[in-house]
PDB file of N, CA and C in Angstrom:
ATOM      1  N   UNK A   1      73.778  85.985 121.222  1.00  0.00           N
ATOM      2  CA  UNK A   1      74.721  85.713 120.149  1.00  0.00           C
ATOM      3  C   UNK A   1      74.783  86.881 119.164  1.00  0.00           C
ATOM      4  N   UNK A   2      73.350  87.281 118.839  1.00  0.00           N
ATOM      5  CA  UNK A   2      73.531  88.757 117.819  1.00  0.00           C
ATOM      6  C   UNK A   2      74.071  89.612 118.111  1.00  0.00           C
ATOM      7  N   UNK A   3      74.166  90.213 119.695  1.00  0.00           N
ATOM      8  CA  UNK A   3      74.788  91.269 120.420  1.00  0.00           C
ATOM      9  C   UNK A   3      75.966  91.188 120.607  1.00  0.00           C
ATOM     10  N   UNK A   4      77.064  89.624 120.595  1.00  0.00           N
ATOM     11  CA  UNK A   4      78.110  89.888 120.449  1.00  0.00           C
ATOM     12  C   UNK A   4      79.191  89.688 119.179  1.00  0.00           C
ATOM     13  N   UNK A   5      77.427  89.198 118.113  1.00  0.00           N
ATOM     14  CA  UNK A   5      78.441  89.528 116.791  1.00  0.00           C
ATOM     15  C   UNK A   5      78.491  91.264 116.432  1.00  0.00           C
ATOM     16  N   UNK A   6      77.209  91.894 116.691  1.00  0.00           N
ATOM     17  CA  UNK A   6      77.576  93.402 116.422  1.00  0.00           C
ATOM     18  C   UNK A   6      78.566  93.473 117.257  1.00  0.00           C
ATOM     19  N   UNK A   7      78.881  93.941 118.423  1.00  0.00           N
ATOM     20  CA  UNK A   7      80.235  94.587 119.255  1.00  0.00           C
ATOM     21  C   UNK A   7      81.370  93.818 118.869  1.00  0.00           C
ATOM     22  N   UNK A   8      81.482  92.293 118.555  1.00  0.00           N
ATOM     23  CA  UNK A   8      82.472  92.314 117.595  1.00  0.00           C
ATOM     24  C   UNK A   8      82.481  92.843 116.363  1.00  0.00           C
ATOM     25  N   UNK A   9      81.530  93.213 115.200  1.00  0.00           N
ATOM     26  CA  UNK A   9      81.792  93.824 114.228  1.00  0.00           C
ATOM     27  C   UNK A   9      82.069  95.026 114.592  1.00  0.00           C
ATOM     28  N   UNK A  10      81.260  96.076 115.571  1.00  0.00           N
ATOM     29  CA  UNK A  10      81.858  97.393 115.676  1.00  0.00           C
ATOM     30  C   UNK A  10      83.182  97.409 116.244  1.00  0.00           C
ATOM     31  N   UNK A  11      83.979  96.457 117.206  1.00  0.00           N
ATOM     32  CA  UNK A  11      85.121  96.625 117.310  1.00  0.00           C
ATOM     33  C   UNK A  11      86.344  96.875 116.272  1.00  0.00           C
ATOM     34  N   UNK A  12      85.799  95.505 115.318  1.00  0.00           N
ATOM     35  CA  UNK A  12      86.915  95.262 113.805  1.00  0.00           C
ATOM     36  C   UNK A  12      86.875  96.552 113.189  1.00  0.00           C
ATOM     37  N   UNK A  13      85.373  97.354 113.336  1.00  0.00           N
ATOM     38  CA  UNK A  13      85.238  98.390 112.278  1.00  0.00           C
ATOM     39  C   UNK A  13      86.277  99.812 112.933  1.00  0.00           C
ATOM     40  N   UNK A  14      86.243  99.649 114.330  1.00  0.00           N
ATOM     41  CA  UNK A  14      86.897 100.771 115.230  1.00  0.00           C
ATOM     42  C   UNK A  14      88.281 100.385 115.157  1.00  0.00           C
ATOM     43  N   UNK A  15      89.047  99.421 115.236  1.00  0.00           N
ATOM     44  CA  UNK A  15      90.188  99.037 114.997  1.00  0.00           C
ATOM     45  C   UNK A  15      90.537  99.345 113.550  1.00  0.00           C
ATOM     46  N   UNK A  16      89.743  98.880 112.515  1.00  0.00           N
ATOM     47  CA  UNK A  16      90.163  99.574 111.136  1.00  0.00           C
ATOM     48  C   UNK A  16      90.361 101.238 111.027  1.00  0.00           C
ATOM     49  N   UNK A  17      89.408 101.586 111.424  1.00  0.00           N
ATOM     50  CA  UNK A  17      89.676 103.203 111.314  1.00  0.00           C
ATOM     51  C   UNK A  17      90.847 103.926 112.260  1.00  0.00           C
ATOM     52  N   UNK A  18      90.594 102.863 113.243  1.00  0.00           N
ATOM     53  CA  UNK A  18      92.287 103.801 113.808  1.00  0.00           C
ATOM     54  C   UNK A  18      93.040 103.293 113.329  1.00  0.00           C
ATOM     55  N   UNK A  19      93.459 102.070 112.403  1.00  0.00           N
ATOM     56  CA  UNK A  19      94.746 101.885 111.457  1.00  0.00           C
ATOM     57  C   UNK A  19      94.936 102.457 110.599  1.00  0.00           C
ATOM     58  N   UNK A  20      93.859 102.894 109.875  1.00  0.00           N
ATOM     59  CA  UNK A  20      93.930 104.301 109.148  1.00  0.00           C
ATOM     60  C   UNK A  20      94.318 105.511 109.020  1.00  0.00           C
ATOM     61  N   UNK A  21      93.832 105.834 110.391  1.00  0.00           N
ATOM     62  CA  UNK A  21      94.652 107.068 110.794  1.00  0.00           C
ATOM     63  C   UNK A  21      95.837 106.856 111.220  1.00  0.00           C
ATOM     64  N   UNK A  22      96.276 106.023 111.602  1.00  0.00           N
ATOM     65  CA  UNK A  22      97.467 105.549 112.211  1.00  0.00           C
ATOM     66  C   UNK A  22      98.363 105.663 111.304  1.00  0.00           C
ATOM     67  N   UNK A  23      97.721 105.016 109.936  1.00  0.00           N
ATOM     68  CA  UNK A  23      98.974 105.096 108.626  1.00  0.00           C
ATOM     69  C   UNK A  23      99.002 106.223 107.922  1.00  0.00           C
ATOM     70  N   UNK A  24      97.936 107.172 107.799  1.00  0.00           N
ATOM     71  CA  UNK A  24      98.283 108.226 107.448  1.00  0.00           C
ATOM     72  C   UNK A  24      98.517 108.658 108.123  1.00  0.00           C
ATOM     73  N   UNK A  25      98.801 108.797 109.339  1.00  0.00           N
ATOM     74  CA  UNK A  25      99.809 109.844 109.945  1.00  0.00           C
ATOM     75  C   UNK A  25     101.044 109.770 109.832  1.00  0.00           C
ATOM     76  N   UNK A  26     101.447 107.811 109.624  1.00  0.00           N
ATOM     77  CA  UNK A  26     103.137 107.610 109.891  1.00  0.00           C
ATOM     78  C   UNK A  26     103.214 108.040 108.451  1.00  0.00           C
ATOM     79  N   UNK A  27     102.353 107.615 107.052  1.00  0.00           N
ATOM     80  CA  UNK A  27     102.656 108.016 105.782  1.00  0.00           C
ATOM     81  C   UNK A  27     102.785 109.774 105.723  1.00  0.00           C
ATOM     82  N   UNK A  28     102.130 110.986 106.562  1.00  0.00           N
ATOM     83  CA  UNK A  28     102.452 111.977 106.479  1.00  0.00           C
ATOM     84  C   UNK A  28     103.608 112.258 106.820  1.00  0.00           C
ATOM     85  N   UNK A  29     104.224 111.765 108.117  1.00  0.00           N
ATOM     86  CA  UNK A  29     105.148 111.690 108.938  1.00  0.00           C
ATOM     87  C   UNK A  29     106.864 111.312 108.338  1.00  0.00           C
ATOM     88  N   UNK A  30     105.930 110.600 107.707  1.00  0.00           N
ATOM     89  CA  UNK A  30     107.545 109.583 106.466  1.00  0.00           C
ATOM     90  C   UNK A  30     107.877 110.780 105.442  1.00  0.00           C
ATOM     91  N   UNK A  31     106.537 111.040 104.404  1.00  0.00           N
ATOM     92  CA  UNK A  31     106.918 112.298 103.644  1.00  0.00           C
ATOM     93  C   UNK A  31     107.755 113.438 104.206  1.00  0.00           C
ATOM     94  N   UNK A  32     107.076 113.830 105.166  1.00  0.00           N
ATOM     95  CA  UNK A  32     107.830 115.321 106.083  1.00  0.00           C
ATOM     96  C   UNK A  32     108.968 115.031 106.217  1.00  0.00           C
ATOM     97  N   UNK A  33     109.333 113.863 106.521  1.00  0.00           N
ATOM     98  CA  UNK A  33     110.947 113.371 106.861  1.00  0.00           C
ATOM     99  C   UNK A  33     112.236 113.186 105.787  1.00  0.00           C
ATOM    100  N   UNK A  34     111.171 112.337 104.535  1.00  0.00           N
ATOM    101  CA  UNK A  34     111.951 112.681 103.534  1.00  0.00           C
ATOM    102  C   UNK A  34     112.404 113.970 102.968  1.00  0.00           C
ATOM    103  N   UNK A  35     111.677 114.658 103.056  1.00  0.00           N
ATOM    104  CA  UNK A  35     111.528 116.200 102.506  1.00  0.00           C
ATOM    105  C   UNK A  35     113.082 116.710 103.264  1.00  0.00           C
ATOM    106  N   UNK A  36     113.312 116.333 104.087  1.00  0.00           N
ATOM    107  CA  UNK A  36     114.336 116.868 104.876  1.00  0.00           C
ATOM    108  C   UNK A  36     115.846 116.071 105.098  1.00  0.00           C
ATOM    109  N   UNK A  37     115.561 114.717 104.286  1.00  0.00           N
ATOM    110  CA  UNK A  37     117.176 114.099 104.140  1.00  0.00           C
ATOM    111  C   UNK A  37     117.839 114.530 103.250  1.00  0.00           C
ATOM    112  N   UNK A  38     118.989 115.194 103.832  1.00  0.00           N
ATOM    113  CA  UNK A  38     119.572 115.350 102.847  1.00  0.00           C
ATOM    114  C   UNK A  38     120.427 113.949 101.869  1.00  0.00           C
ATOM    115  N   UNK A  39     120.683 114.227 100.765  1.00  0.00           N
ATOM    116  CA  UNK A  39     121.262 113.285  99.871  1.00  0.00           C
ATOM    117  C   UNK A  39     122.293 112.469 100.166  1.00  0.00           C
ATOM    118  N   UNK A  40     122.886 113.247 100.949  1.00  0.00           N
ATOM    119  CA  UNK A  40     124.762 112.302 101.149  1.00  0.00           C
ATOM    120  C   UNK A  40     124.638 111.464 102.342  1.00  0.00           C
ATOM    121  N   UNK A  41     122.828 111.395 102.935  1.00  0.00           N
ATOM    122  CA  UNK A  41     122.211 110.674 104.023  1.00  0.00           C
ATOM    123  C   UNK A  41     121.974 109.416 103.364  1.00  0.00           C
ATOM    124  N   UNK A  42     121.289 109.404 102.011  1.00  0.00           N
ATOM    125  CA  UNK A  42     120.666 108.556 101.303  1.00  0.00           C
ATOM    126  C   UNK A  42     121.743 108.033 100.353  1.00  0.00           C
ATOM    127  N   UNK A  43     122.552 108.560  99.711  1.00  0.00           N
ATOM    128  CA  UNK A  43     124.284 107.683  99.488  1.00  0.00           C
ATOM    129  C   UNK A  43     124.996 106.966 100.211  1.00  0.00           C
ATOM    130  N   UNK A  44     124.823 107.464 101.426  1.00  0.00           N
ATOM    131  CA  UNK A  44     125.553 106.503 102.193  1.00  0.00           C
ATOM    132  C   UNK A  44     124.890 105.279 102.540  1.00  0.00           C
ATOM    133  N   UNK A  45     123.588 105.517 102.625  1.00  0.00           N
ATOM    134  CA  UNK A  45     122.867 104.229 103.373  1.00  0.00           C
ATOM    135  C   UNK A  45     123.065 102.988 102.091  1.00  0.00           C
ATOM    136  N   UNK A  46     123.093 104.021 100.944  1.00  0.00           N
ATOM    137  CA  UNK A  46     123.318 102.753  99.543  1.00  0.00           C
ATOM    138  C   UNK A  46     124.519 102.606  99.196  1.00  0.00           C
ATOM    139  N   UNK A  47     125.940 102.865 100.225  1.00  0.00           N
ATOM    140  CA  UNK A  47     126.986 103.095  99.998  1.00  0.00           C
ATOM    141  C   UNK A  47     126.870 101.749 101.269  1.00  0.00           C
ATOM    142  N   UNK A  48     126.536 101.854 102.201  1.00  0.00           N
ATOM    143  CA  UNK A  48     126.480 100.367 103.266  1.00  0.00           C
ATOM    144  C   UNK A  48     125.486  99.268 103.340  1.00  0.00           C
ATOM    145  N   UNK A  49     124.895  99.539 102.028  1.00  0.00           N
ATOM    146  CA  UNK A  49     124.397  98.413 101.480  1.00  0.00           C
ATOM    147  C   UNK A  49     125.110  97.520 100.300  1.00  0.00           C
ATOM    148  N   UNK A  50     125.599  98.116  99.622  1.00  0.00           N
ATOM    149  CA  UNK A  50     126.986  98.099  98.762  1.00  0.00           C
ATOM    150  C   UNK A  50     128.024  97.272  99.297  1.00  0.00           C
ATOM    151  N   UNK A  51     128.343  97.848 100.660  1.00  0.00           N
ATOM    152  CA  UNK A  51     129.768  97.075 101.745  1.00  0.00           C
ATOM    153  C   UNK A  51     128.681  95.688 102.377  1.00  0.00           C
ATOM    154  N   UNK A  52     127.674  95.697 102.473  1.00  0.00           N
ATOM    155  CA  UNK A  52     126.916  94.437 102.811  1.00  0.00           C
ATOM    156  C   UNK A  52     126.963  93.630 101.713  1.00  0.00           C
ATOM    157  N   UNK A  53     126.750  93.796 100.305  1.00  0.00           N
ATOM    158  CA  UNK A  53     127.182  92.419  99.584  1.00  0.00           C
ATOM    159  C   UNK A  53     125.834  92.927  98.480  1.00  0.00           C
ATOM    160  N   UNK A  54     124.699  93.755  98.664  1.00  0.00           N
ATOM    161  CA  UNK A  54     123.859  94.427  98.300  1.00  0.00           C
ATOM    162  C   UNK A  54     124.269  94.670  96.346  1.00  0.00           C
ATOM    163  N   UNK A  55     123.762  94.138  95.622  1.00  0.00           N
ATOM    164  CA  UNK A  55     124.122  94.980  94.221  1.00  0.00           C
ATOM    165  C   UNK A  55     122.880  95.414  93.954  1.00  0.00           C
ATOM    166  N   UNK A  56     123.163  97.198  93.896  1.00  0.00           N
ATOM    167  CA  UNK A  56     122.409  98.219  93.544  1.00  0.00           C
ATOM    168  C   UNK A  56     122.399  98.950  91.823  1.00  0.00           C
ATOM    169  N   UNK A  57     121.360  98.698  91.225  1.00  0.00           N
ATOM    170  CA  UNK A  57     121.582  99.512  89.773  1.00  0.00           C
ATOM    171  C   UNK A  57     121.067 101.164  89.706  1.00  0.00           C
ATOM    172  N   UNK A  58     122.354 101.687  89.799  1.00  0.00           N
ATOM    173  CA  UNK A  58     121.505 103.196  90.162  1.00  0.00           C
ATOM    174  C   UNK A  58     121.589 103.807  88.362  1.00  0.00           C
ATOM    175  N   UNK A  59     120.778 104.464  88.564  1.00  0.00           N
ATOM    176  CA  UNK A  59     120.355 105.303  87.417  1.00  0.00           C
ATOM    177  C   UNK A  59     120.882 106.857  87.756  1.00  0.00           C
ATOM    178  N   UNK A  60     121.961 107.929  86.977  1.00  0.00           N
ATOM    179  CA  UNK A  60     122.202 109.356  87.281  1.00  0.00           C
ATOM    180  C   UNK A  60     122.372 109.976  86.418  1.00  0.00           C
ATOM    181  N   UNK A  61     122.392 111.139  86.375  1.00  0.00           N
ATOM    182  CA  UNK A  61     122.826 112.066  85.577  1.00  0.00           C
ATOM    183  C   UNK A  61     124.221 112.863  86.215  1.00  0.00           C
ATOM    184  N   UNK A  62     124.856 112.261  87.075  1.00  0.00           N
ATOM    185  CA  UNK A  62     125.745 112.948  87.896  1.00  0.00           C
ATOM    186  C   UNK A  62     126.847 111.854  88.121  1.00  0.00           C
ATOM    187  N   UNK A  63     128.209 112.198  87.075  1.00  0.00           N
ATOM    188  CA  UNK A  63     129.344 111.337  87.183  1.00  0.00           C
ATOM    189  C   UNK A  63     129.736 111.220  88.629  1.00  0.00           C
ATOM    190  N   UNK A  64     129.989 111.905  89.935  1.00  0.00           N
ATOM    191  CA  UNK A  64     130.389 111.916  90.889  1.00  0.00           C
ATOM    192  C   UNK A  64     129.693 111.262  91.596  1.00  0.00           C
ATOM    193  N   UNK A  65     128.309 110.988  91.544  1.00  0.00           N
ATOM    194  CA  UNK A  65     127.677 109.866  92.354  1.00  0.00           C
ATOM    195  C   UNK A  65     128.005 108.704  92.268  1.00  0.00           C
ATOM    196  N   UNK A  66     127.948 108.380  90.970  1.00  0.00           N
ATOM    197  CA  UNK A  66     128.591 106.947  90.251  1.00  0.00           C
ATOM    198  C   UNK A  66     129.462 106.619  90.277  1.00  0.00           C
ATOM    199  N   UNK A  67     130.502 107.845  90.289  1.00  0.00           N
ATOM    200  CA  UNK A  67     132.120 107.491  90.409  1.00  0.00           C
ATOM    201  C   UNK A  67     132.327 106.869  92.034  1.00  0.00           C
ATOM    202  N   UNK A  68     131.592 107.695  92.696  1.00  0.00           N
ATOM    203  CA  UNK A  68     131.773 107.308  94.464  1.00  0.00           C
ATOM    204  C   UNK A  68     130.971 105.912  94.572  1.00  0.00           C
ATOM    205  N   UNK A  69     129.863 105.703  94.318  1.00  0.00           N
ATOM    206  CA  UNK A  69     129.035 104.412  94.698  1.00  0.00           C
ATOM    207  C   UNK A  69     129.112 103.169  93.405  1.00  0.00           C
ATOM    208  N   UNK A  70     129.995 103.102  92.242  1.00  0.00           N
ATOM    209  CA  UNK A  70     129.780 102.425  91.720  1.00  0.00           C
ATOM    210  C   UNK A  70     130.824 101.947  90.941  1.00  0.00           C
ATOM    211  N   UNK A  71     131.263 100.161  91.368  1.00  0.00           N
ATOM    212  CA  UNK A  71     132.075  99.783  91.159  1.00  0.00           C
ATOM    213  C   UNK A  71     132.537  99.479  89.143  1.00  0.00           C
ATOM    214  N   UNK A  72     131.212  99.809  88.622  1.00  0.00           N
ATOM    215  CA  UNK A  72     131.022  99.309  87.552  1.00  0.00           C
ATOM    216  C   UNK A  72     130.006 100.419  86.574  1.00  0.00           C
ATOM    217  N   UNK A  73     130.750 101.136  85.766  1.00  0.00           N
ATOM    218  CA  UNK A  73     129.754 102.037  84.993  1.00  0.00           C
ATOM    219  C   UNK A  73     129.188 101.894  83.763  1.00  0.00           C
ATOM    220  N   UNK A  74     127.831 101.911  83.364  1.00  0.00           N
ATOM    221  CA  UNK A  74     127.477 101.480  81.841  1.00  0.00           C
ATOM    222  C   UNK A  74     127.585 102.829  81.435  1.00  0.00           C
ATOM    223  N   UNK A  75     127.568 103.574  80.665  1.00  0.00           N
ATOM    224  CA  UNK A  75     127.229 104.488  79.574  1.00  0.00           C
ATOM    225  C   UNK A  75     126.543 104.726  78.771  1.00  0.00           C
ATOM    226  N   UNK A  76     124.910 105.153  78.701  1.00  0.00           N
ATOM    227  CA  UNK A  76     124.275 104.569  77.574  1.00  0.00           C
ATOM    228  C   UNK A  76     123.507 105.917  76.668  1.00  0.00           C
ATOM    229  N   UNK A  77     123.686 105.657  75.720  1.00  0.00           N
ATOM    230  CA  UNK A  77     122.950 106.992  74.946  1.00  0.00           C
ATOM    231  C   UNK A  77     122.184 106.461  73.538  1.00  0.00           C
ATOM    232  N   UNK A  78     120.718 106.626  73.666  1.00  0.00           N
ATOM    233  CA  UNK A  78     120.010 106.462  72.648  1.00  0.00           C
ATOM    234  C   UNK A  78     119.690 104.947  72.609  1.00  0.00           C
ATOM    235  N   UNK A  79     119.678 104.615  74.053  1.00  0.00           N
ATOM    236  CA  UNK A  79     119.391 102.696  74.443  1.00  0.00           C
ATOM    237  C   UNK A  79     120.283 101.727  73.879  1.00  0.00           C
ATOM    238  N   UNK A  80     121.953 102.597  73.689  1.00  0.00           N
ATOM    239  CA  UNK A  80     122.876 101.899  73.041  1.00  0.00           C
ATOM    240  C   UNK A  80     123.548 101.593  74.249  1.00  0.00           C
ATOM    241  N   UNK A  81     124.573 100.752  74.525  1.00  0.00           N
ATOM    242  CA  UNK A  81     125.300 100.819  75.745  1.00  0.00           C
ATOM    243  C   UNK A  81     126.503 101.663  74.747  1.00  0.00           C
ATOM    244  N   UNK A  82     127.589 102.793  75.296  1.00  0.00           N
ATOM    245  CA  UNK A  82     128.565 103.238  74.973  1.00  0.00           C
ATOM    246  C   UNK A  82     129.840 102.968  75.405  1.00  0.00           C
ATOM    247  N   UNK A  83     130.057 103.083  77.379  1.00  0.00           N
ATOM    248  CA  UNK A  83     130.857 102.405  77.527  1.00  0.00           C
ATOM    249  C   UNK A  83     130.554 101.326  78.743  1.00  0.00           C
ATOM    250  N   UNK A  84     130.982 100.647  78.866  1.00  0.00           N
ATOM    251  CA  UNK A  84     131.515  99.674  80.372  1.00  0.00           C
ATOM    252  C   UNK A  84     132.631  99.596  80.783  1.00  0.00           C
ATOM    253  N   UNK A  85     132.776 100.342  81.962  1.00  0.00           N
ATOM    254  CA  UNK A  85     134.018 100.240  82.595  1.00  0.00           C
ATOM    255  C   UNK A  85     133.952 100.502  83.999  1.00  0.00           C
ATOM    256  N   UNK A  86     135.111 100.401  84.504  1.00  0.00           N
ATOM    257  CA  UNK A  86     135.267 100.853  85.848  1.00  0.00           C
ATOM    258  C   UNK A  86     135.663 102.215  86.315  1.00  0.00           C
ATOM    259  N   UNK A  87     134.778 102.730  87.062  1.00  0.00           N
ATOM    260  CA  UNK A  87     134.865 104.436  87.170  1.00  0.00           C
ATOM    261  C   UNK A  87     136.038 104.855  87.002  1.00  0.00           C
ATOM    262  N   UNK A  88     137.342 104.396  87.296  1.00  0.00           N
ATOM    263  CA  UNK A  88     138.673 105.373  87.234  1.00  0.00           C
ATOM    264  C   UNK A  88     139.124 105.194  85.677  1.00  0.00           C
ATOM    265  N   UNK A  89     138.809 103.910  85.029  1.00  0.00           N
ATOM    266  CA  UNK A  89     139.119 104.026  83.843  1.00  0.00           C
ATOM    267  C   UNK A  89     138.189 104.796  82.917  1.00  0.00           C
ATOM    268  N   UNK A  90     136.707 104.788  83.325  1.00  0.00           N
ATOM    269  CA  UNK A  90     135.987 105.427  82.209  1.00  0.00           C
ATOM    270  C   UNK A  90     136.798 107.062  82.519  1.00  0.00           C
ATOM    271  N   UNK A  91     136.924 107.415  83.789  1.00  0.00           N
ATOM    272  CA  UNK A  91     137.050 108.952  83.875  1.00  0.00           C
ATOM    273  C   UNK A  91     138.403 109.357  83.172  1.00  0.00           C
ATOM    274  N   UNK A  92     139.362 108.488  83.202  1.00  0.00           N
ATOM    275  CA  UNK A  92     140.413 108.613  82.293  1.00  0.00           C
ATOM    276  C   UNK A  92     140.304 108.645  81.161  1.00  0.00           C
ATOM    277  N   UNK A  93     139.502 107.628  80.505  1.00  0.00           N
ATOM    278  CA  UNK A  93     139.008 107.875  79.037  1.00  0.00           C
ATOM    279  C   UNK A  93     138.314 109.078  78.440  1.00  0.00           C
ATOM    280  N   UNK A  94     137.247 108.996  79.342  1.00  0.00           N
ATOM    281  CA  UNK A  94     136.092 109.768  78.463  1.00  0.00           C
ATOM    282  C   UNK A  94     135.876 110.808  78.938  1.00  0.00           C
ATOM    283  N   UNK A  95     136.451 111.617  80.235  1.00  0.00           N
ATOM    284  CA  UNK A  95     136.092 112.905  80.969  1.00  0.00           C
ATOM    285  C   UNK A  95     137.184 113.902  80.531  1.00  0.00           C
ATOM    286  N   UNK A  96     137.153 114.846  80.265  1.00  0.00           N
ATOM    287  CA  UNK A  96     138.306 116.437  80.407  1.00  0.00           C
ATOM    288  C   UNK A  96     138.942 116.003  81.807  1.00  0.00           C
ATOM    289  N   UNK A  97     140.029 116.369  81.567  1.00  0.00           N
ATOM    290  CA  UNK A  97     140.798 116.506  82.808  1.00  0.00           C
ATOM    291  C   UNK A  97     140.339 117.842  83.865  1.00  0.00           C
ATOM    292  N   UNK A  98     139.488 118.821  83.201  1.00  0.00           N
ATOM    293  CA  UNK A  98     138.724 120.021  83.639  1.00  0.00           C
ATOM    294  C   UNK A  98     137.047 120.040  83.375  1.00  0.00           C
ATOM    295  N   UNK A  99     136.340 119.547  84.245  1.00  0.00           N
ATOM    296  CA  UNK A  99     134.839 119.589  83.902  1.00  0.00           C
ATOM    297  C   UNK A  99     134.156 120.699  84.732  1.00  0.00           C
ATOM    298  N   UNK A 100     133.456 121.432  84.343  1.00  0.00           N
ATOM    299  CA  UNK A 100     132.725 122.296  84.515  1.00  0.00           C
ATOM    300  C   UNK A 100     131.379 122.359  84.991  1.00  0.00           C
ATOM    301  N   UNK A 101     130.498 121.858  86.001  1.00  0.00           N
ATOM    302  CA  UNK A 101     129.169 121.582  86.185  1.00  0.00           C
ATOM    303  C   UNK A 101     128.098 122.708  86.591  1.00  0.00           C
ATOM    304  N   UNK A 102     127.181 123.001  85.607  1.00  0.00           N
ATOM    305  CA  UNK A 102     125.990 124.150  85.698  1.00  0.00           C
ATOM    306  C   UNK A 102     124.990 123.480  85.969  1.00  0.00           C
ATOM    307  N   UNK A 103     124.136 124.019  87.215  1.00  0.00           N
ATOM    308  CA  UNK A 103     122.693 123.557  87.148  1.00  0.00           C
ATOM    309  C   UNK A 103     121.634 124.745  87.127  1.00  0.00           C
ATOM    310  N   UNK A 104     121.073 124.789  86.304  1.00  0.00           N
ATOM    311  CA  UNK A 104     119.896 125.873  86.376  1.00  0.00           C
ATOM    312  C   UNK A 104     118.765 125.726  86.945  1.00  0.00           C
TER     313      UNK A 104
END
């Protein structure tokens, strides 16, 4: 009975350690992968989650993301809300008809 509770404990213990490695490899594996999607990979997938029925609250600093993925825009500055609207009307309102975008 003692001999096959050790070889069952060393089994559980050998099965744990290769799940270990197992997940850090798929967790290395996942990083490396992300590193390499590009963005308009990761818009879209939240662009057909969106057409599934999905409501997503994205957070940007980039009107054109929001304008494309979001049916509904808050505006907020200084934890005030500024505006709420719907992207074609806020961009009519509140954008230059000429915007200019720098990233350093």
């Amino acid at each position: 009975m003692t001999k096959r509770l050790v070889r069952l404990a060393d089994d559980l213990s050998s099965q744990a350690h290769r799940m270990r490695r197992r997940r850090r490899r798929i967790n290395r594996e996942y990083r490396e992968v992300m590193r390499f999607v590009p963005q308009c990979i990761l818009l879209c997938g939240l662009r057909q989650l969106q057409k599934d029925g999905l409501t997503i609250i994205l957070t940007t600093d980039y009107m054109n993301e929001a304008e494309w993925l979001c049916g509904r825009i808050i505006l907020m500055g200084h934890g005030r809300i500024l505006a709420d609207r719907r992207p074609e009307a806020l961009v009519r309102e509140r954008i230059e008809p000429h915007v200019l975008e720098g990233f350093c």
